[in-house]
Protein backbone atom coordinates (compact mmCIF):
# COMPACT_ATOMS: atom_id res chain seq x y z
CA UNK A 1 0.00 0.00 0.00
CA UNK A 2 1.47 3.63 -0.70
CA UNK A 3 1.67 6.05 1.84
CA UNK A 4 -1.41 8.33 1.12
CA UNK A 5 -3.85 5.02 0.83
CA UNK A 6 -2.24 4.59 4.42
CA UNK A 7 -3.12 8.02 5.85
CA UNK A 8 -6.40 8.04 4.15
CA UNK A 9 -7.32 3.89 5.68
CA UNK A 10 -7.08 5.27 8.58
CA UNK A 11 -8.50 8.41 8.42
CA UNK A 12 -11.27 6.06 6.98
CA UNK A 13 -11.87 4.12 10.39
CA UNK A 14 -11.94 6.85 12.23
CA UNK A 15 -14.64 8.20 10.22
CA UNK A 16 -16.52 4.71 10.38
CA UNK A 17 -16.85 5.11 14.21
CA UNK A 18 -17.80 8.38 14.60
CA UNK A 19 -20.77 7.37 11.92
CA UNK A 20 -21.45 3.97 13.37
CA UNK A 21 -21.05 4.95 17.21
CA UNK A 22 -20.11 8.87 17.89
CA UNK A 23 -17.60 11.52 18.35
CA UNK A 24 -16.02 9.70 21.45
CA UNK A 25 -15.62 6.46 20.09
CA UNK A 26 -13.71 8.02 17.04
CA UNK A 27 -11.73 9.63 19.69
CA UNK A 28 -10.47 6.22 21.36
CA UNK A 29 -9.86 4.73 17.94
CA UNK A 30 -7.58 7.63 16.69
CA UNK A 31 -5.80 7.00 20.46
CA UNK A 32 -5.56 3.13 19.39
CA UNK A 33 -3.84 3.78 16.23
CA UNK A 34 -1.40 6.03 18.07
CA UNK A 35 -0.51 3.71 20.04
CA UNK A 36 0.04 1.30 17.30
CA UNK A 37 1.82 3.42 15.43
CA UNK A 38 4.07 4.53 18.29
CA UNK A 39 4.90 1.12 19.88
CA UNK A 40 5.41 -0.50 16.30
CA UNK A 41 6.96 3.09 14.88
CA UNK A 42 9.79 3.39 17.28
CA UNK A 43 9.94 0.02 18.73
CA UNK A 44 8.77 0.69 22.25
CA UNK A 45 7.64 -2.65 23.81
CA UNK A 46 7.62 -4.14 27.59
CA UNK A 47 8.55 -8.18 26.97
CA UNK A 48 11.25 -7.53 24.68
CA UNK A 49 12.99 -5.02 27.55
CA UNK A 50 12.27 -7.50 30.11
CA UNK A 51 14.15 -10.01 27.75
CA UNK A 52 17.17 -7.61 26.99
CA UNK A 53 17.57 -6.57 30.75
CA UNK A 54 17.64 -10.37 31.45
CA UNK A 55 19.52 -11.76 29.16
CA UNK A 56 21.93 -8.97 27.70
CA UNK A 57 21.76 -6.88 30.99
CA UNK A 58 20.20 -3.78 28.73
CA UNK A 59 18.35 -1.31 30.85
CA UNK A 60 17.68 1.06 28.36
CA UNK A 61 13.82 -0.35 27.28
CA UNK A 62 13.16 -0.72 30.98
CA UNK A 63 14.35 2.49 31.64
CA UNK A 64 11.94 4.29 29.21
CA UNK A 65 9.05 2.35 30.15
CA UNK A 66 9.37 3.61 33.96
CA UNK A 67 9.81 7.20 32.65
CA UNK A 68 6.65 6.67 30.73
CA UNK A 69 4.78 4.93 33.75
CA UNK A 70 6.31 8.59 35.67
CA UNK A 71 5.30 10.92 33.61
CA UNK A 72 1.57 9.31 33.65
CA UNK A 73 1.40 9.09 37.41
CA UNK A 74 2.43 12.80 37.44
CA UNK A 75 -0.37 13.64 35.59
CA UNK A 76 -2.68 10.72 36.34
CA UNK A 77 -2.62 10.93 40.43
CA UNK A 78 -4.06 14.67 40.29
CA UNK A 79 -6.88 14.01 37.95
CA UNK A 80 -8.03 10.97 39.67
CA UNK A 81 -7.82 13.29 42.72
CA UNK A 82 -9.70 15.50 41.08
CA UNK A 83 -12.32 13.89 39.23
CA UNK A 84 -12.94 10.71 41.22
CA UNK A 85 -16.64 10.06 40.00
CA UNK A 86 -15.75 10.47 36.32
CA UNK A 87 -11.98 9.02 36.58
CA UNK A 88 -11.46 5.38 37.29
CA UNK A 89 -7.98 4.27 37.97
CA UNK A 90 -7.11 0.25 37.39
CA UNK A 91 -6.71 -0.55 40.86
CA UNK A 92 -7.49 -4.75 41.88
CA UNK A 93 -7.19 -6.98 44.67
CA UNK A 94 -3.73 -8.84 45.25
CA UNK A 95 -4.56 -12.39 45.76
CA UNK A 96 -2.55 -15.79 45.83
CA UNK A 97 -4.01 -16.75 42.17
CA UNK A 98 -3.57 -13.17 41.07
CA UNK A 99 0.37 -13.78 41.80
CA UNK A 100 0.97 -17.27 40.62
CA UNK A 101 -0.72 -16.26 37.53
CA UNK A 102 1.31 -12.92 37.16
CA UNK A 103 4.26 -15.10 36.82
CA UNK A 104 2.54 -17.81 34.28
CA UNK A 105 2.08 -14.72 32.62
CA UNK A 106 5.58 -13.79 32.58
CA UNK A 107 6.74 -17.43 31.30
CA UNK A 108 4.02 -17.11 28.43
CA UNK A 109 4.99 -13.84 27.52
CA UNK A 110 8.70 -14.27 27.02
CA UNK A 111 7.57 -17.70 24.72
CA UNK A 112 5.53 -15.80 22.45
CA UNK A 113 7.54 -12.80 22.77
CA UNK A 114 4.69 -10.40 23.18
CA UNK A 115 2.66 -9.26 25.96
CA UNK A 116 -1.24 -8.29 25.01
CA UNK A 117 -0.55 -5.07 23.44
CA UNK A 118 2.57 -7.18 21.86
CA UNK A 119 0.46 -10.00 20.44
CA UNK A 120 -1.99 -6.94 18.82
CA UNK A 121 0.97 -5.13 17.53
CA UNK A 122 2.68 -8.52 16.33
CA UNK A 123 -0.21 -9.58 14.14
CA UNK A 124 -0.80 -6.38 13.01
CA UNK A 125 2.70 -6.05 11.57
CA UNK A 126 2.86 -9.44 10.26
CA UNK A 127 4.54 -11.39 12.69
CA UNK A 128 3.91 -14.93 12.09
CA UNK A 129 3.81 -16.76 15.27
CA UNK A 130 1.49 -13.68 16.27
CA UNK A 131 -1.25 -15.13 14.15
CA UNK A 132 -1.15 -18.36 16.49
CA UNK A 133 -0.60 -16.87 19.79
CA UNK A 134 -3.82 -14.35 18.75
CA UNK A 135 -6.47 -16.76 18.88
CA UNK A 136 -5.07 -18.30 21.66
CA UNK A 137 -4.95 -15.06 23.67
CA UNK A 138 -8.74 -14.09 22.96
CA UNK A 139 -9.53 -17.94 24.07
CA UNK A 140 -7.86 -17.58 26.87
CA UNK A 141 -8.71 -14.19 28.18
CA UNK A 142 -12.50 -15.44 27.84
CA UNK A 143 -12.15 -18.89 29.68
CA UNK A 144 -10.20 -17.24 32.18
CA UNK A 145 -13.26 -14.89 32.97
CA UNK A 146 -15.37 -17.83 33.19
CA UNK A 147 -13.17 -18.81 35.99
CA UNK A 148 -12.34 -15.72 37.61
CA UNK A 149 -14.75 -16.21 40.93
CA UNK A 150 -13.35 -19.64 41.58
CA UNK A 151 -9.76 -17.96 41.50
CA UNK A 152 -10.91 -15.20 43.50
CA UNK A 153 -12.19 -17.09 46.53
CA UNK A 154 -8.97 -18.58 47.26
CA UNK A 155 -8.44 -15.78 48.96
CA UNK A 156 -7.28 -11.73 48.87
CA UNK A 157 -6.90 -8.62 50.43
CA UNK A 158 -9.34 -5.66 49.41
CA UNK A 159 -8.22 -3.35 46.81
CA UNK A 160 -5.59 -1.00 48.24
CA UNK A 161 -4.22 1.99 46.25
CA UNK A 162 -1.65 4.60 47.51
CA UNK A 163 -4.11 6.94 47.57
CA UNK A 164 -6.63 5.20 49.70
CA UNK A 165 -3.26 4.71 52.25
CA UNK A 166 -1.17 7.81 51.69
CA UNK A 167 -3.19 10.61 50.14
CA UNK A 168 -3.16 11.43 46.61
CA UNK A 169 0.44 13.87 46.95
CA UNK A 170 1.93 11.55 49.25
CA UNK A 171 0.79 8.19 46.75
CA UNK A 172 2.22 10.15 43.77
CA UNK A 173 5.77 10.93 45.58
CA UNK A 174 6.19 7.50 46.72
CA UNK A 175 5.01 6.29 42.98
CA UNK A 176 7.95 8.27 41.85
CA UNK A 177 10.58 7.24 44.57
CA UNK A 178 9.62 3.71 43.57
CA UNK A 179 10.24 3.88 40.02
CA UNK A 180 13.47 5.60 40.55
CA UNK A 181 14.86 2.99 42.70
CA UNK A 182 14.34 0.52 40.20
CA UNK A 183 15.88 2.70 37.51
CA UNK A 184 19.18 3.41 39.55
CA UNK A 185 19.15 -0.53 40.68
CA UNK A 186 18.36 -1.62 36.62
CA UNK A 187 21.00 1.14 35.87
CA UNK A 188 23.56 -0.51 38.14
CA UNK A 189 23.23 -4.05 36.96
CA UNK A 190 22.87 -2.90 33.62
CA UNK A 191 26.42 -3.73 31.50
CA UNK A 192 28.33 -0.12 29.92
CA UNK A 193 26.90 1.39 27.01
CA UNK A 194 23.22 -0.20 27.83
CA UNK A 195 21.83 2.52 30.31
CA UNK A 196 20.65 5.34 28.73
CA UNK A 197 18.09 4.81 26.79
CA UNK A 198 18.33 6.43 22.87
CA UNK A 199 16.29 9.09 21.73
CA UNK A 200 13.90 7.78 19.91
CA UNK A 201 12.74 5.57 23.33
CA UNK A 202 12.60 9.32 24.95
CA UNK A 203 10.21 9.87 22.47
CA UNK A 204 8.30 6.76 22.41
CA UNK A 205 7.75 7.14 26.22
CA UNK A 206 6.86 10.85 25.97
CA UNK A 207 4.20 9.76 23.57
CA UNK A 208 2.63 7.04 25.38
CA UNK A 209 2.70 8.83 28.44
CA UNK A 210 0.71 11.53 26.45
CA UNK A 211 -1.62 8.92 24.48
CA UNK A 212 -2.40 7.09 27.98
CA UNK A 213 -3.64 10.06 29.64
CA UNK A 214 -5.80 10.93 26.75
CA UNK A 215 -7.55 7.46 27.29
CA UNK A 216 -7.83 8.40 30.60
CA UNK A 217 -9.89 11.16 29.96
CA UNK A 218 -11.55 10.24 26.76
CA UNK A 219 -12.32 6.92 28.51
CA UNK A 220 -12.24 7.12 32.14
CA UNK A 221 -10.32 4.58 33.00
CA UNK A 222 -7.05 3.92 31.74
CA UNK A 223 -5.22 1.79 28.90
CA UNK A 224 -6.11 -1.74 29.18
CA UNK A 225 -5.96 -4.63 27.04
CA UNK A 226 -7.17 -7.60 28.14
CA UNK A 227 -10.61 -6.83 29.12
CA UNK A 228 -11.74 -6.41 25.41
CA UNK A 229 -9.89 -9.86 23.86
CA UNK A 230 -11.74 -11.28 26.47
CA UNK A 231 -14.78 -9.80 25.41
CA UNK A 232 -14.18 -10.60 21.47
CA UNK A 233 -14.02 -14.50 22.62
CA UNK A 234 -17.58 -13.67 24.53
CA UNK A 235 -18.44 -12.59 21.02
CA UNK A 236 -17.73 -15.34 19.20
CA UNK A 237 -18.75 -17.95 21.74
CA UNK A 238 -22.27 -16.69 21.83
CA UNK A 239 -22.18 -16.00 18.34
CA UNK A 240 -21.56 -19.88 18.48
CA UNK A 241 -24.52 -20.40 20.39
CA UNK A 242 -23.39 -20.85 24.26
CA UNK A 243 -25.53 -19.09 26.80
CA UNK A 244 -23.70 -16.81 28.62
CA UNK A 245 -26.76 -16.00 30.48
CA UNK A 246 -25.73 -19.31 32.78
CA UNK A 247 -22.11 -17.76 33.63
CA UNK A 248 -21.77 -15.24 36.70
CA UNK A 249 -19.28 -13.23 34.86
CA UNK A 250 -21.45 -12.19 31.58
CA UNK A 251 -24.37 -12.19 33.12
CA UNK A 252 -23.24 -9.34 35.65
CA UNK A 253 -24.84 -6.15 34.14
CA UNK A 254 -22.23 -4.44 33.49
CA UNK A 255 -20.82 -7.42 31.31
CA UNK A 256 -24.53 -7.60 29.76
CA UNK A 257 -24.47 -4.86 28.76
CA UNK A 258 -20.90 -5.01 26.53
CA UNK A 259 -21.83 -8.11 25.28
CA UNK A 260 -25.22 -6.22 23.82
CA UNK A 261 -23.78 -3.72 22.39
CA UNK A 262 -21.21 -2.96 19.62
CA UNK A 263 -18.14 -3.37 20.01
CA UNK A 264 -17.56 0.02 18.48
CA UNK A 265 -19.01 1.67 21.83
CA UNK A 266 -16.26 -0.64 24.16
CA UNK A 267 -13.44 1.22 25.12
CA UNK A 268 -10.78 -1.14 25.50
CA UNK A 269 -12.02 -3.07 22.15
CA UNK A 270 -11.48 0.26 20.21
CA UNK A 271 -7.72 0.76 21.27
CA UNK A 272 -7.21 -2.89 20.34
CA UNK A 273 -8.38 -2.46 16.72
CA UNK A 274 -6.56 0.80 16.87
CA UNK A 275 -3.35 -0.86 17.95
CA UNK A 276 -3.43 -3.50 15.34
CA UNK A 277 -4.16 -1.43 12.34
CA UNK A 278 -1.53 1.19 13.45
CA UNK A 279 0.59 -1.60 13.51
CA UNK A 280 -0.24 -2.67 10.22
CA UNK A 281 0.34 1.28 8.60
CA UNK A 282 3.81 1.23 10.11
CA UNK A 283 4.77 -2.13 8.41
CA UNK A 284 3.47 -1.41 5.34
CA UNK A 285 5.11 2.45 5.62
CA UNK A 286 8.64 0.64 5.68
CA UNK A 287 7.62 -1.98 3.37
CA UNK A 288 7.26 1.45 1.27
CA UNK A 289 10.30 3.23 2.21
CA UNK A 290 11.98 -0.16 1.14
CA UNK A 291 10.16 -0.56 -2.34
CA UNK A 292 8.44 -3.32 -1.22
CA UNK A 293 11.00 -5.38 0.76
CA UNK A 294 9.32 -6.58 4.62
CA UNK A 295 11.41 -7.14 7.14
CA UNK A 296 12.00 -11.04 7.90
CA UNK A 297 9.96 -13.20 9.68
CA UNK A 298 10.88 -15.35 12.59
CA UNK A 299 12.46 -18.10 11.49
CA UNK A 300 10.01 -20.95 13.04
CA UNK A 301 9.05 -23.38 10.40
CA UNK A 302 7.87 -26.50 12.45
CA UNK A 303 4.52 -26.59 12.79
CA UNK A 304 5.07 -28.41 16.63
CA UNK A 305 6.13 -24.66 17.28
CA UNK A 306 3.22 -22.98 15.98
CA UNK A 307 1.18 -25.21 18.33
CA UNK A 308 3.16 -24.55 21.06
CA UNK A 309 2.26 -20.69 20.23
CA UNK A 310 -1.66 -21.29 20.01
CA UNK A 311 -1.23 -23.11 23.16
CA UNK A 312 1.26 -20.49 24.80
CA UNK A 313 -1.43 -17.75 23.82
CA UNK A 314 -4.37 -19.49 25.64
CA UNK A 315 -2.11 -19.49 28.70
CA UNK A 316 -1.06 -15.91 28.11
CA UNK A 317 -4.60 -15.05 27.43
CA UNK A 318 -5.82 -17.03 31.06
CA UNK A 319 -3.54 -15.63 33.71
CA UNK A 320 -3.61 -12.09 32.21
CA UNK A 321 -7.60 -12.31 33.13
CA UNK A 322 -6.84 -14.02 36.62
CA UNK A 323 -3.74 -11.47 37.54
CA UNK A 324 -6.67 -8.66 36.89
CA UNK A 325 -4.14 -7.22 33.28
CA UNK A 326 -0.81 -7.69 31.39
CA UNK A 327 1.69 -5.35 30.75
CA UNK A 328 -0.49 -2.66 29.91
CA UNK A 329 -3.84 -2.94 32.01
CA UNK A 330 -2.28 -4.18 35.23
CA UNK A 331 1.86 -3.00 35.43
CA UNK A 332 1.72 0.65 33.28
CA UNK A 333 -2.03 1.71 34.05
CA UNK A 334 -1.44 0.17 37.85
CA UNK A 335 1.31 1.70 38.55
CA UNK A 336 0.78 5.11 36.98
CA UNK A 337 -2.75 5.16 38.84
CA UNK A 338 -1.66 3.89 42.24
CA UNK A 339 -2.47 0.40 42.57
CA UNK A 340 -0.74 -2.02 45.22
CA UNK A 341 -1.37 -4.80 42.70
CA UNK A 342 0.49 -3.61 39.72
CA UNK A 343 4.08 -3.34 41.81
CA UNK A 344 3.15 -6.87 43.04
CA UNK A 345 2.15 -8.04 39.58
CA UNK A 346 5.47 -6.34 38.08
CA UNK A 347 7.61 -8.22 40.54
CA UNK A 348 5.99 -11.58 39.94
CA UNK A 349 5.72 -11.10 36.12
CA UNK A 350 9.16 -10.19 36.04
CA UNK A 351 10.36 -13.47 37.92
CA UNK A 352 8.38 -15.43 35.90
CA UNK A 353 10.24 -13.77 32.64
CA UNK A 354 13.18 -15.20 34.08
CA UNK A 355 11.40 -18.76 32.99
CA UNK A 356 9.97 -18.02 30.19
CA UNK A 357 13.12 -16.71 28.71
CA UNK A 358 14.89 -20.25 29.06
CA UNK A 359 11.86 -22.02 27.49
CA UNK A 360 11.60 -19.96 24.45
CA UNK A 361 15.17 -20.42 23.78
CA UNK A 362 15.04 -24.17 24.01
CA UNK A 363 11.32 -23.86 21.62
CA UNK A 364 13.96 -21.79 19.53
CA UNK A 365 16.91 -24.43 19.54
CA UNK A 366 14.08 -27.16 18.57
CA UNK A 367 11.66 -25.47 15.95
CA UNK A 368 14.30 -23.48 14.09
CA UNK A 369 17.28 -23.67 11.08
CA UNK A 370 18.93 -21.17 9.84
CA UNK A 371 16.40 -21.46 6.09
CA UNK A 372 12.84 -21.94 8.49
CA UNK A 373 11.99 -18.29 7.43
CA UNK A 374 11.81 -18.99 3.42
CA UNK A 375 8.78 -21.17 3.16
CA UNK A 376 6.90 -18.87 5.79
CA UNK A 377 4.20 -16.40 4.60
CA UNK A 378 5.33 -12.58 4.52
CA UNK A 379 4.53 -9.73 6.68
CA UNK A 380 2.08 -8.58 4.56
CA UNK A 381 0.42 -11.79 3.67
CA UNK A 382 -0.01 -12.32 7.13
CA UNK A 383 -0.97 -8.53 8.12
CA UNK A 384 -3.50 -9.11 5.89
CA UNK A 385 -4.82 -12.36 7.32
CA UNK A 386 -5.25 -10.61 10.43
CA UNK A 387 -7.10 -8.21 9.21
CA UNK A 388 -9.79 -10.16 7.84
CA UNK A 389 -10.23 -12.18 10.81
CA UNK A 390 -10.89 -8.37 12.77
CA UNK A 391 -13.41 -7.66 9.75
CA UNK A 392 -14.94 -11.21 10.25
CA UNK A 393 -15.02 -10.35 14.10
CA UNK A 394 -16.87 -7.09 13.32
CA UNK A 395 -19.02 -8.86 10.92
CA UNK A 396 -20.20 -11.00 13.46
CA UNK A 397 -20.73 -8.44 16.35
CA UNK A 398 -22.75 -6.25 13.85
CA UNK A 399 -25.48 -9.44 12.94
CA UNK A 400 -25.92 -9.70 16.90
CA UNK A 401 -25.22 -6.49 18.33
CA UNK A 402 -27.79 -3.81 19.42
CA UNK A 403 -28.19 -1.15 16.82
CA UNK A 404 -25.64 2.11 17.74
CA UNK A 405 -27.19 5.77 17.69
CA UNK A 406 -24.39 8.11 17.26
CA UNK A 407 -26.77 10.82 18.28
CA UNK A 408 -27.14 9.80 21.26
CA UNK A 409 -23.56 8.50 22.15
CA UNK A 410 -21.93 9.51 25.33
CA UNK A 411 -20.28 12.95 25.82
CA UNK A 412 -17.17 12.47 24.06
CA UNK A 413 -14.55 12.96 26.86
CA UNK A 414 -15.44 11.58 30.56
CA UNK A 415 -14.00 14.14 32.01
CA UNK A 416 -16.37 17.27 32.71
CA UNK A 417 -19.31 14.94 31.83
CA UNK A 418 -20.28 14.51 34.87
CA UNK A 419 -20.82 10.64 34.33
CA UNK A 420 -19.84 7.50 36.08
CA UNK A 421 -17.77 5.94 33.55
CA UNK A 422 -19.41 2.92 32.17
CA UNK A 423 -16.36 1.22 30.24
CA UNK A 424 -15.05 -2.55 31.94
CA UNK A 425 -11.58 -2.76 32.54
CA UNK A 426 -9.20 -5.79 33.08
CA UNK A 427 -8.88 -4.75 37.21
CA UNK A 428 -12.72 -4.97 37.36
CA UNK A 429 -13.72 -8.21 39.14
């Protein structure tokens, strides 16, 4: 695709959702494509800096992502304070399952190499193995919601935030003390020349410092993830004819309602389309700049692998739901909003890395040859493939979905409306 068919695709979707479902909608979908394009533009990620901290002892990923997590909390903590009717931070319970399956996370992540927003952005751009560990994800994310009570009851504290402890000033202070500790410790075990991060990461986490806030208060609740995979497996499952009716989870109101209604009116489910078709533009915005060369895929030719990524993803997808987030939902929006749980879910994550790491490197020894990539399908090929299974997604919530007035969607920011904000997150229980 050239350039201006790029720029005008999406300039396309976003006019599609302010038709189909209003202003604000169009709003969260032009904050998912920045997002894409800024994590798949510059090359910002979270696994892939766990990885390089771990194995190469390279700070400088981790280093940008806790400037980015700073600079929201600096502006995050006094909104919230401000606004705590319309303003929902992702705050959740710490629990023995939600630990245990913060570090399965961690292992599942570093096999797939991609966290949620990873997976998204991976597909989108073409990544092979993405197109396994997709599916998988979504599958997961929704049987793990099915199971979420169970998990629950084995026991955890209440839902603690700095601010409910400390005070909002106090919470944001200690927020930032925190984050620089593990900077200066990361910085000291990092090896010379792997500490400060380059400029285009000072950019990357400027921007998605700026482009979480603006979900905050387009949204009212921050960036999360896996909240709406789990709701595109709801989808498809009652699209397939189970009765969600007879599970606690869906047949909460609150989940009712998203599962009535288009997926063009859930928050989370509109960044996640956005992320995956700004992914996309930047792959196919090289592919341009390189008259029509893509980049290389993983070479993983054995199709024992590409199981072992479907089944990876369903794992990925089921502990991200039980931990209450990923990367994204429960370690950057925690964090940056003052939850308890996303400094305990970043320390068990990160152990579990530690795991995962070793496993994909043996899945690597096993399912690889130097040749595996030649007989694999290319970027765009496979861009394209997940594409049409978001179309055929879309298809499928449009037959069953409640008809969407745009006339009479919600005010398009949450803050200064006034309103509760009615979007589900991955913290909610």
């Amino acid at each position: 695709m050239k350039r201006p068919a790029l720029i005008g695709m999406m300039l396309t979707l976003i006019g599609a959702c302010f038709a189909i479902a209003g202003p604000r909608s169009a709003l969260l979908m032009t904050v998912g494509l920045g997002f894409g394009l800024v994590l798949e533009g510059l090359r910002f990620g979270f696994a892939g800096p766990w990885r390089a901290m771990l194995l190469e002892r390279d700070c400088r990923g981790l280093i940008a992502q806790f400037m980015a997590i700073a600079l929201c909390a600096v502006v995050m903590f006094p909104l919230l304070a401000q606004s705590p009717l319309e303003l929902n931070g992702a705050h959740a319970p710490i629990g023995i399952a939600m630990i245990a399956a913060a570090f399965v996370f961690g292992v599942a992540m570093q096999v797939v190499m991609g966290c949620g927003s990873g997976v998204l952005v991976n597909a989108g751009s073409g990544n092979f193995n993405a197109m396994f560990a997709l599916p998988g994800f979504i599958a997961g994310s929704f049987i793990g919601s099915l199971h979420l009570g169970w998990w629950t009851s084995l026991g955890s504290l209440p839902v603690y935030s700095l601010q409910s402890l400390l005070g909002s000033g106090a919470g944001l202070l200690v927020t930032l003390l925190g984050l620089c500790l593990l900077a200066c410790f990361a910085v000291f075990r990092a090896a010379p020349g792997k500490r400060l991060p380059a400029r285009r990461l000072w950019w990357a986490a400027a921007l998605i410092a700026t482009l979480a806030v603006l979900n905050l208060v387009i949204a009212g609740q921050p960036w999360g993830v896996v909240y709406g995979l789990g709701l595109w497996g709801a989808k498809v499952a009652q699209a397939g004819g189970m009765d969600l009716a007879l599970s606690s989870a869906w047949s909460s109101p609150a989940n009712a309602e998203r599962l009535s209604q288009s997926l063009f009116t859930d928050v989370t489910s509109l960044t996640n389309i956005g992320l995956m078709v700004g992914a996309l533009v930047i792959m196919q915005w090289r592919r341009a700049a390189a008259q029509g060369k893509s980049e290389a895929q993983v070479p993983t030719s054995k199709p024992g692998v590409w199981l072992v990524m479907l089944l990876a993803g369903v794992v990925l997808g089921y502990s991200a739901r039980v931990a209450f987030g990923c990367n994204v939902g429960a370690y950057f929006s925690g964090i940056s909003t003052g939850s308890l749980h996303g400094w305990v879910w970043f320390a068990a994550a990160f152990a579990g890395s530690a795991l995962g790491i070793r496993l994909r490197n043996k899945l690597m020894h096993i399912g690889s040859t130097p040749e595996s990539a030649r007989g694999l399908p290319t970027r765009t090929t496979v861009s394209a493939a997940a594409m049409i299974v978001l179309v055929l997604l879309l298809w499928i919530d449009i037959r069953n979905a409640e008809a969407v007035n745009p006339f009479a969607a919600p005010w398009p920011t949450a803050l200064g409306s006034g309103v509760v904000p009615s979007g589900a997150h991955c913290t909610d229980i």
